[in-house]
N, C-alpha and C. Protein backbone atom coordinates (compact mmCIF):
# COMPACT_ATOMS: atom_id res chain seq x y z
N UNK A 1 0.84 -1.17 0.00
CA UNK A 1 0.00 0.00 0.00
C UNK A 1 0.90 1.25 0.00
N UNK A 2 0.83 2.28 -0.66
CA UNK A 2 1.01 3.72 -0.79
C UNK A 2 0.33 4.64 -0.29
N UNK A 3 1.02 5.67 -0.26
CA UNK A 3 0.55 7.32 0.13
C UNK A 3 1.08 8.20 -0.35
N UNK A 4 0.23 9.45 -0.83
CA UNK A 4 1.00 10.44 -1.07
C UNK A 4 1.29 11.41 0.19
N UNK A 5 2.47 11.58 0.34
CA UNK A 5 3.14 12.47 1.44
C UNK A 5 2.12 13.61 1.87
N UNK A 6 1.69 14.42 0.48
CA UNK A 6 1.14 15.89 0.44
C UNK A 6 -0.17 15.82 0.64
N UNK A 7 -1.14 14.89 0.24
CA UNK A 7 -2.77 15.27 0.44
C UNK A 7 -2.73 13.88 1.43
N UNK A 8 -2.45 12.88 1.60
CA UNK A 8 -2.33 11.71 2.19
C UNK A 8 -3.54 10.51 1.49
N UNK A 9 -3.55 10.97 0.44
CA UNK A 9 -4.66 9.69 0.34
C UNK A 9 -3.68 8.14 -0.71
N UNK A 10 -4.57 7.60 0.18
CA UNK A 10 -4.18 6.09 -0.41
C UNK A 10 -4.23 5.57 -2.00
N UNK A 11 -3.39 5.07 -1.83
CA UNK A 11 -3.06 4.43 -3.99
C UNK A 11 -2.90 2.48 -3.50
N UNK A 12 -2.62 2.59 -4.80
CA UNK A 12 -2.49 0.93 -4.89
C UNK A 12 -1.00 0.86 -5.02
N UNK A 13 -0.38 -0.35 -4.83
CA UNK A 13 0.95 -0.71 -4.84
C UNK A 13 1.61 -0.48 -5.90
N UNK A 14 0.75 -0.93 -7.00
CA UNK A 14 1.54 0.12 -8.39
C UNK A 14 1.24 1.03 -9.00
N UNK A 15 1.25 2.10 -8.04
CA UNK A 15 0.87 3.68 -8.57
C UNK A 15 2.28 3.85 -8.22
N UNK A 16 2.84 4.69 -8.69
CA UNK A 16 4.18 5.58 -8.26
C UNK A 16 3.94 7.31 -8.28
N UNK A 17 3.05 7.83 -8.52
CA UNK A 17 2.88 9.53 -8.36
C UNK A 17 1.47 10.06 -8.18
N UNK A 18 1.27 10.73 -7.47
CA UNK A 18 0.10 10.82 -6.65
C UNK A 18 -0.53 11.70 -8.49
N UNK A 19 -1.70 11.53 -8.58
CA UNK A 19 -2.30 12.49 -9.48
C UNK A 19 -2.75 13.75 -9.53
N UNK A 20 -2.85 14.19 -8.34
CA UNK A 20 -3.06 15.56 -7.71
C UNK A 20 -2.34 16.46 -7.34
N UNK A 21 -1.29 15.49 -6.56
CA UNK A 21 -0.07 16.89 -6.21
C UNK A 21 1.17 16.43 -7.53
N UNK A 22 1.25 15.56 -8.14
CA UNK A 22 2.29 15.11 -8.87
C UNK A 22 3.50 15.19 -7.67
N UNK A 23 3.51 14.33 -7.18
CA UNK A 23 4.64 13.66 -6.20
C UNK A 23 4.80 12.27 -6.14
N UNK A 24 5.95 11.62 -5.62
CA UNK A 24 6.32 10.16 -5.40
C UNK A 24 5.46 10.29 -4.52
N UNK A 25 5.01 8.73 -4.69
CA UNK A 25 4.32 8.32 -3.45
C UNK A 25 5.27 7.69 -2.77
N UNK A 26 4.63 7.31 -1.34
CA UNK A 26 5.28 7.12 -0.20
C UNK A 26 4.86 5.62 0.34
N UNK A 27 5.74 4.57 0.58
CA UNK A 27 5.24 3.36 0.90
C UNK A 27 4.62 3.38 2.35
N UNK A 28 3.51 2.26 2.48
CA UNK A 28 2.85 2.24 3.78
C UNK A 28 1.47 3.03 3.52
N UNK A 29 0.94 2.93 4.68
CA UNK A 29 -0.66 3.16 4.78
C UNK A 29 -0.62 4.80 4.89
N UNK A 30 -2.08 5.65 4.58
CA UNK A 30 -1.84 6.99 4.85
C UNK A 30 -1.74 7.18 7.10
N UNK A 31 -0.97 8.47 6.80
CA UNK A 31 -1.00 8.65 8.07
C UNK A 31 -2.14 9.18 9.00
N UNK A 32 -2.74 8.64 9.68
CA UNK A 32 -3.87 9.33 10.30
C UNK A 32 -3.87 10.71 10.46
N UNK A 33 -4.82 11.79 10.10
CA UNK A 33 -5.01 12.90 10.67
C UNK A 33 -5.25 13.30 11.84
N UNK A 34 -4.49 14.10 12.53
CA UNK A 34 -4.63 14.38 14.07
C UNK A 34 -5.49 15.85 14.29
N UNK A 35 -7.00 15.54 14.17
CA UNK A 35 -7.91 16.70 14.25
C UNK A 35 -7.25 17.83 14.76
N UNK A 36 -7.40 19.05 14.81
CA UNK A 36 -6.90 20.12 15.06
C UNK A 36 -8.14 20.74 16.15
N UNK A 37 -7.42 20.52 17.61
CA UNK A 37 -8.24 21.33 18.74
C UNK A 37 -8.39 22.65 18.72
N UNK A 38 -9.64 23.16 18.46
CA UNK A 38 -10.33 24.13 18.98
C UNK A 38 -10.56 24.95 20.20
N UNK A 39 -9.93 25.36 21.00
CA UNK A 39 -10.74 25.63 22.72
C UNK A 39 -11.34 26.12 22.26
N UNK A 40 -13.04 26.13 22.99
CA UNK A 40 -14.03 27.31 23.36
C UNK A 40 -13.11 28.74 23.82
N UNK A 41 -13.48 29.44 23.47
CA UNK A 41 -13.04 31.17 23.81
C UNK A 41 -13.72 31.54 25.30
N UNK A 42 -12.44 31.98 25.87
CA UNK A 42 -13.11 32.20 27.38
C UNK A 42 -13.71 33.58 27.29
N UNK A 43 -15.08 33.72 27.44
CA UNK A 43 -15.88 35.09 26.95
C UNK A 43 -16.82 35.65 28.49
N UNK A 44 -16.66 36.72 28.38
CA UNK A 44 -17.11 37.45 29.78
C UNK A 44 -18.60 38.18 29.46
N UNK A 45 -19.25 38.57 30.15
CA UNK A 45 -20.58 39.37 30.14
C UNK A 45 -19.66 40.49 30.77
N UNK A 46 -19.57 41.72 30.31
CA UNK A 46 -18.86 43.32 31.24
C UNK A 46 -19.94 44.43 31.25
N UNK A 47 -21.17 44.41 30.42
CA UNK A 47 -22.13 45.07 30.66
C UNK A 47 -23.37 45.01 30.37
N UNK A 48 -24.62 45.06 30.79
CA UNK A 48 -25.68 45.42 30.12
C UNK A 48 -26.49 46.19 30.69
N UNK A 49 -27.93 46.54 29.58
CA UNK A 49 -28.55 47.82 30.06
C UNK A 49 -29.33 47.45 29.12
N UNK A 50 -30.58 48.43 29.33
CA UNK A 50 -31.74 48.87 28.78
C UNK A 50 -32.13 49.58 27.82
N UNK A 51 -31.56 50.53 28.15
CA UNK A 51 -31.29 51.62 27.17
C UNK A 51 -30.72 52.35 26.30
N UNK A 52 -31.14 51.85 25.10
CA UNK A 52 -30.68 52.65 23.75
C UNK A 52 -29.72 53.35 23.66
N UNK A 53 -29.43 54.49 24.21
CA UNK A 53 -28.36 55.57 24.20
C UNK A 53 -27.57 55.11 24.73
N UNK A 54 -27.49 54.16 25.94
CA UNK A 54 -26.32 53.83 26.74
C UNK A 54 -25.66 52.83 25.59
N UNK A 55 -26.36 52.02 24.96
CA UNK A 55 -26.22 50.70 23.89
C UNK A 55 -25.11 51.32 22.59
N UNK A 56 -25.98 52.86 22.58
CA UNK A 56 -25.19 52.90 21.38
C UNK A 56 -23.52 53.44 22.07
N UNK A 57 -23.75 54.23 23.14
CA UNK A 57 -22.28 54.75 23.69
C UNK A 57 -21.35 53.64 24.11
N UNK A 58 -21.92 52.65 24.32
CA UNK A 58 -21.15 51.43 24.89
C UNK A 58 -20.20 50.93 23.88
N UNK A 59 -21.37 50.52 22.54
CA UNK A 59 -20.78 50.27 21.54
C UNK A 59 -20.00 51.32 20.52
N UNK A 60 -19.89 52.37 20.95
CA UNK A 60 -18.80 53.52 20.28
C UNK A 60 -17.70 53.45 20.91
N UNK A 61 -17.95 53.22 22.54
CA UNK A 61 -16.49 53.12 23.38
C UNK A 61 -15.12 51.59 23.15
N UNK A 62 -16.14 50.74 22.47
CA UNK A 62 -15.28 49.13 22.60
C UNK A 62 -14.95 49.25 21.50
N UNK A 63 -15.62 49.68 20.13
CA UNK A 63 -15.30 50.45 18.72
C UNK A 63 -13.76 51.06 18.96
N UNK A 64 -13.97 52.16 19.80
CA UNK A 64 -12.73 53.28 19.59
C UNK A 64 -11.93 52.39 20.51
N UNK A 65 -11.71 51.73 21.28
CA UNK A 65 -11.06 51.11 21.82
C UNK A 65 -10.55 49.81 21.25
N UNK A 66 -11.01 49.57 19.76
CA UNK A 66 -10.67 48.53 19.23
C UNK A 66 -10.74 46.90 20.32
N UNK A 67 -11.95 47.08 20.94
CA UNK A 67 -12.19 45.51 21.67
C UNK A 67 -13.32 44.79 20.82
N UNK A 68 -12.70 43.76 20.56
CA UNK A 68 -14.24 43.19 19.81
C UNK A 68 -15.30 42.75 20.76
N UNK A 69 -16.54 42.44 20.16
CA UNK A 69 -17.30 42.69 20.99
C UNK A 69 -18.74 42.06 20.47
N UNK A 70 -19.42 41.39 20.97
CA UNK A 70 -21.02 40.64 20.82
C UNK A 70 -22.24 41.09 21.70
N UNK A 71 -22.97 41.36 21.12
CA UNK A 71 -24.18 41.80 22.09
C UNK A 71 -25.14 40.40 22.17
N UNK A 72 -25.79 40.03 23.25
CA UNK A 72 -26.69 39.41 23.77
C UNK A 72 -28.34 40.10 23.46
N UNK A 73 -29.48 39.71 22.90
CA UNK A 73 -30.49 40.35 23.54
C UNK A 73 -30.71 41.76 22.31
N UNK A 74 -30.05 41.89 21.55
CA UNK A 74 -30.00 43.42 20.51
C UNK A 74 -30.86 43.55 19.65
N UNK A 75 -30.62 42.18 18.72
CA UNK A 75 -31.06 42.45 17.25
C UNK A 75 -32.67 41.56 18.00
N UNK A 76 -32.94 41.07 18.61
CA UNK A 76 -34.33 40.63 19.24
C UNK A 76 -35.13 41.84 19.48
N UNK A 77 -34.48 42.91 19.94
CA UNK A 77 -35.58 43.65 20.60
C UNK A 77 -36.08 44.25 19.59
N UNK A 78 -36.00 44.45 18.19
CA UNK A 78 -36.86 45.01 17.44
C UNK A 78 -37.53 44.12 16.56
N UNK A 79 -36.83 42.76 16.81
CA UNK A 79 -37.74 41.93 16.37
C UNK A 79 -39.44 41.29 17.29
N UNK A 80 -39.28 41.79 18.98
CA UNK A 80 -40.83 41.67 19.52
C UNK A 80 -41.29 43.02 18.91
N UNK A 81 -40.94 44.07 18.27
CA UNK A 81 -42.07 45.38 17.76
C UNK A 81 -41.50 46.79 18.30
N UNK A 82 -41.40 46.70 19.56
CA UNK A 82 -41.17 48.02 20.22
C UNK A 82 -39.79 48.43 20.34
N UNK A 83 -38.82 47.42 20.17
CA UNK A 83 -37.44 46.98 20.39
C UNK A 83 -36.94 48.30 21.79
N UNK A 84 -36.35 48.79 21.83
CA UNK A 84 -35.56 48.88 23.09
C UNK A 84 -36.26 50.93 23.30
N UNK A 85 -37.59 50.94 23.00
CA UNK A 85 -38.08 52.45 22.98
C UNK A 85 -38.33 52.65 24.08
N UNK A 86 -37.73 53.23 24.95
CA UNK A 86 -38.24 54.34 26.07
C UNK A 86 -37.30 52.78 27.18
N UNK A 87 -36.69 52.36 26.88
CA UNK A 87 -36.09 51.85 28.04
C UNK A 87 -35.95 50.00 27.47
N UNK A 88 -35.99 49.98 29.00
CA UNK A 88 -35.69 48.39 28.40
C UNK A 88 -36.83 47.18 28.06
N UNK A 89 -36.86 46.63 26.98
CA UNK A 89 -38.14 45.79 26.77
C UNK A 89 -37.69 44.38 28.22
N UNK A 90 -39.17 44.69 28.54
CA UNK A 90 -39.18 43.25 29.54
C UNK A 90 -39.61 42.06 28.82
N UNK A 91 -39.90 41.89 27.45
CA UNK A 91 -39.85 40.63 27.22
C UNK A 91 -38.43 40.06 26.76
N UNK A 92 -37.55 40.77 26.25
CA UNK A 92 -36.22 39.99 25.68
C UNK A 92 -35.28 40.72 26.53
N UNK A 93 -35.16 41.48 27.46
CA UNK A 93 -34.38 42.15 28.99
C UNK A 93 -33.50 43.02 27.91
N UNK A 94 -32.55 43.21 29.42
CA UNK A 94 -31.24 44.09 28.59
C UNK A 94 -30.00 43.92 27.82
N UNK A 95 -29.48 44.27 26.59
CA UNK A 95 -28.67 43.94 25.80
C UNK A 95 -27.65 43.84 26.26
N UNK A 96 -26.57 42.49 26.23
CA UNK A 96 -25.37 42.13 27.40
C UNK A 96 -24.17 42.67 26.04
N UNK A 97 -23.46 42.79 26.70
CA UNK A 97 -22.05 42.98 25.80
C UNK A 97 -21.14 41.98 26.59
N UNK A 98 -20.48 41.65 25.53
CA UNK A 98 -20.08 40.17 25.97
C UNK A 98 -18.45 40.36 25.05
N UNK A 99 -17.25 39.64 25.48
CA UNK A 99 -15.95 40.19 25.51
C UNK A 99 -15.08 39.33 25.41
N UNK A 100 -14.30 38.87 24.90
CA UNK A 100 -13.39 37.81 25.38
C UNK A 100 -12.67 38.37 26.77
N UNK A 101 -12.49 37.09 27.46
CA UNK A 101 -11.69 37.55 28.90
C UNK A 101 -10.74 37.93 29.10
N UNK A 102 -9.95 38.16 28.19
CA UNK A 102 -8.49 38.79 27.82
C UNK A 102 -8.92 40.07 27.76
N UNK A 103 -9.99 40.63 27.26
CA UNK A 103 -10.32 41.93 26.83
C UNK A 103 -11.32 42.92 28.36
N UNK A 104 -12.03 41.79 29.07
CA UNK A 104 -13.21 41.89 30.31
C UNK A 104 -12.46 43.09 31.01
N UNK A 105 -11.37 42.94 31.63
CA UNK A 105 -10.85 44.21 32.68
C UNK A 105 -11.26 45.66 31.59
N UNK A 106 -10.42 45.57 30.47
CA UNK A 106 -10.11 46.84 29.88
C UNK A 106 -11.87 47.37 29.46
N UNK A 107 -12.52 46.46 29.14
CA UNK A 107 -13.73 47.08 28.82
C UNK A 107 -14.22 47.11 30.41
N UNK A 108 -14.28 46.62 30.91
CA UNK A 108 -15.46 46.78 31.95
C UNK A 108 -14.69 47.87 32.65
N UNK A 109 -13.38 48.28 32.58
CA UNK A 109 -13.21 49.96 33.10
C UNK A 109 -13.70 50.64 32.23
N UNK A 110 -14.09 50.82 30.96
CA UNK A 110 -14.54 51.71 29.85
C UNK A 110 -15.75 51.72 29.86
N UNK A 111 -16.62 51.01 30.28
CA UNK A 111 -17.78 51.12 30.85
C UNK A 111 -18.77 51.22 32.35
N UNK A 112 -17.27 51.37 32.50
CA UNK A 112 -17.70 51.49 34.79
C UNK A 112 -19.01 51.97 34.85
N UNK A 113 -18.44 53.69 34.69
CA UNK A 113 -19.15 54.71 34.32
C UNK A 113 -20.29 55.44 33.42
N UNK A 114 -20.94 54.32 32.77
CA UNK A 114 -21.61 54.57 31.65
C UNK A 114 -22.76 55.10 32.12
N UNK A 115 -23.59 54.15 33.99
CA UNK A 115 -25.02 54.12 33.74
C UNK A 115 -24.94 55.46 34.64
N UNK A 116 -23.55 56.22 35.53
CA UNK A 116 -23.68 57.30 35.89
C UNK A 116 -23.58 58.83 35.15
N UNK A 117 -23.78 58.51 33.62
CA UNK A 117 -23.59 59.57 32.81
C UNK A 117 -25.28 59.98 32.14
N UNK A 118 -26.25 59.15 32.89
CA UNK A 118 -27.60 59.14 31.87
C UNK A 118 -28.16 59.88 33.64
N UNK A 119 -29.02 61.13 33.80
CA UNK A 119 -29.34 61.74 35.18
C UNK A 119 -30.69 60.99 35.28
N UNK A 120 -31.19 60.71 36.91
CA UNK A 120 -32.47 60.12 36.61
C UNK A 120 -33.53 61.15 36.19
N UNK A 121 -33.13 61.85 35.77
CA UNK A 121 -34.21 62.67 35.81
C UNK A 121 -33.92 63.74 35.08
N UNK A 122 -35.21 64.37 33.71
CA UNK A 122 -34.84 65.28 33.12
C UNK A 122 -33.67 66.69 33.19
N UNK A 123 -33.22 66.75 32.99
CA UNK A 123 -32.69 68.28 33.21
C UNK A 123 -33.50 69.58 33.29
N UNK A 124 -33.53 70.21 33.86
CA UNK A 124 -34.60 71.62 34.30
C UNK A 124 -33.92 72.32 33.04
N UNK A 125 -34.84 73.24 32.22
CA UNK A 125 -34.27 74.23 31.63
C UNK A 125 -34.57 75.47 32.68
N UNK A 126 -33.03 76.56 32.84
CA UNK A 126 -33.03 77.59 33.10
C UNK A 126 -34.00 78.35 32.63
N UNK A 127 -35.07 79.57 33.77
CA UNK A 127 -36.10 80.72 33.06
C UNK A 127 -35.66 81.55 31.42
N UNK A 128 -35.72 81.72 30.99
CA UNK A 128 -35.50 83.08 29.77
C UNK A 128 -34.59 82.26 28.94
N UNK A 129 -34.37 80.90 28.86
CA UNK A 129 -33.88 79.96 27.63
C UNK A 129 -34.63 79.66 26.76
């Protein structure tokens, strides 16, 4: 039995050059392939929220910060109808941003601060504005 070195597939005893790669073949059986391991990606949850404006600033900050980045919960909320208007939909919750864990510290300081930048409460306009 034969093999070709380069793609590994099997020939008969009197083949001498693989037809594909044009190479000598190689005596003996092909060599088993040793699957190539994958790990799962160790991935963090570093924020979520409700609200729209915070969603989009979140995702401008991991942008300019060049962190990649997956949302949980996003492209759903405008698929129940109302998607994320006036706050957070309670049927599909709040949109998670999600990180590889290599990346979790640096974003989740870039977003410490996010939900203390939205006031609870309108801003007063000054009289004669």
């Amino acid at each position: 039995m034969k093999h070709c070195p380069e793609c590994n597939v099997e020939y008969i005893d009197t083949a001498i050059r693989c037809s594909d790669c044009d190479v000598e073949l190689a005596l003996g059986p092909p060599i088993p392939s040793i699957p190539e391991e994958h790990p799962d990606p160790k991935i963090e949850t570093v924020y979520a929220t409700g609200d729209p404006a915070l969603v989009a600033l979140a995702k401008s900050l991991l942008e300019d910060a060049k962190i990649e980045y997956f949302t949980k919960g996003y492209e759903i909320q405008d698929l129940i109808g109302i998607g994320g208007l006036g706050g957070l939909n309670y049927v599909t919750g709040p949109v998670e941003f999600v990180v590889a864990a290599e990346d979790a510290p640096a974003a989740r300081e870039l977003l410490a601060h996010l939900d203390d930048a939205v006031p609870d409460e309108p801003l007063e306009e000054e009289p004669g504005t």
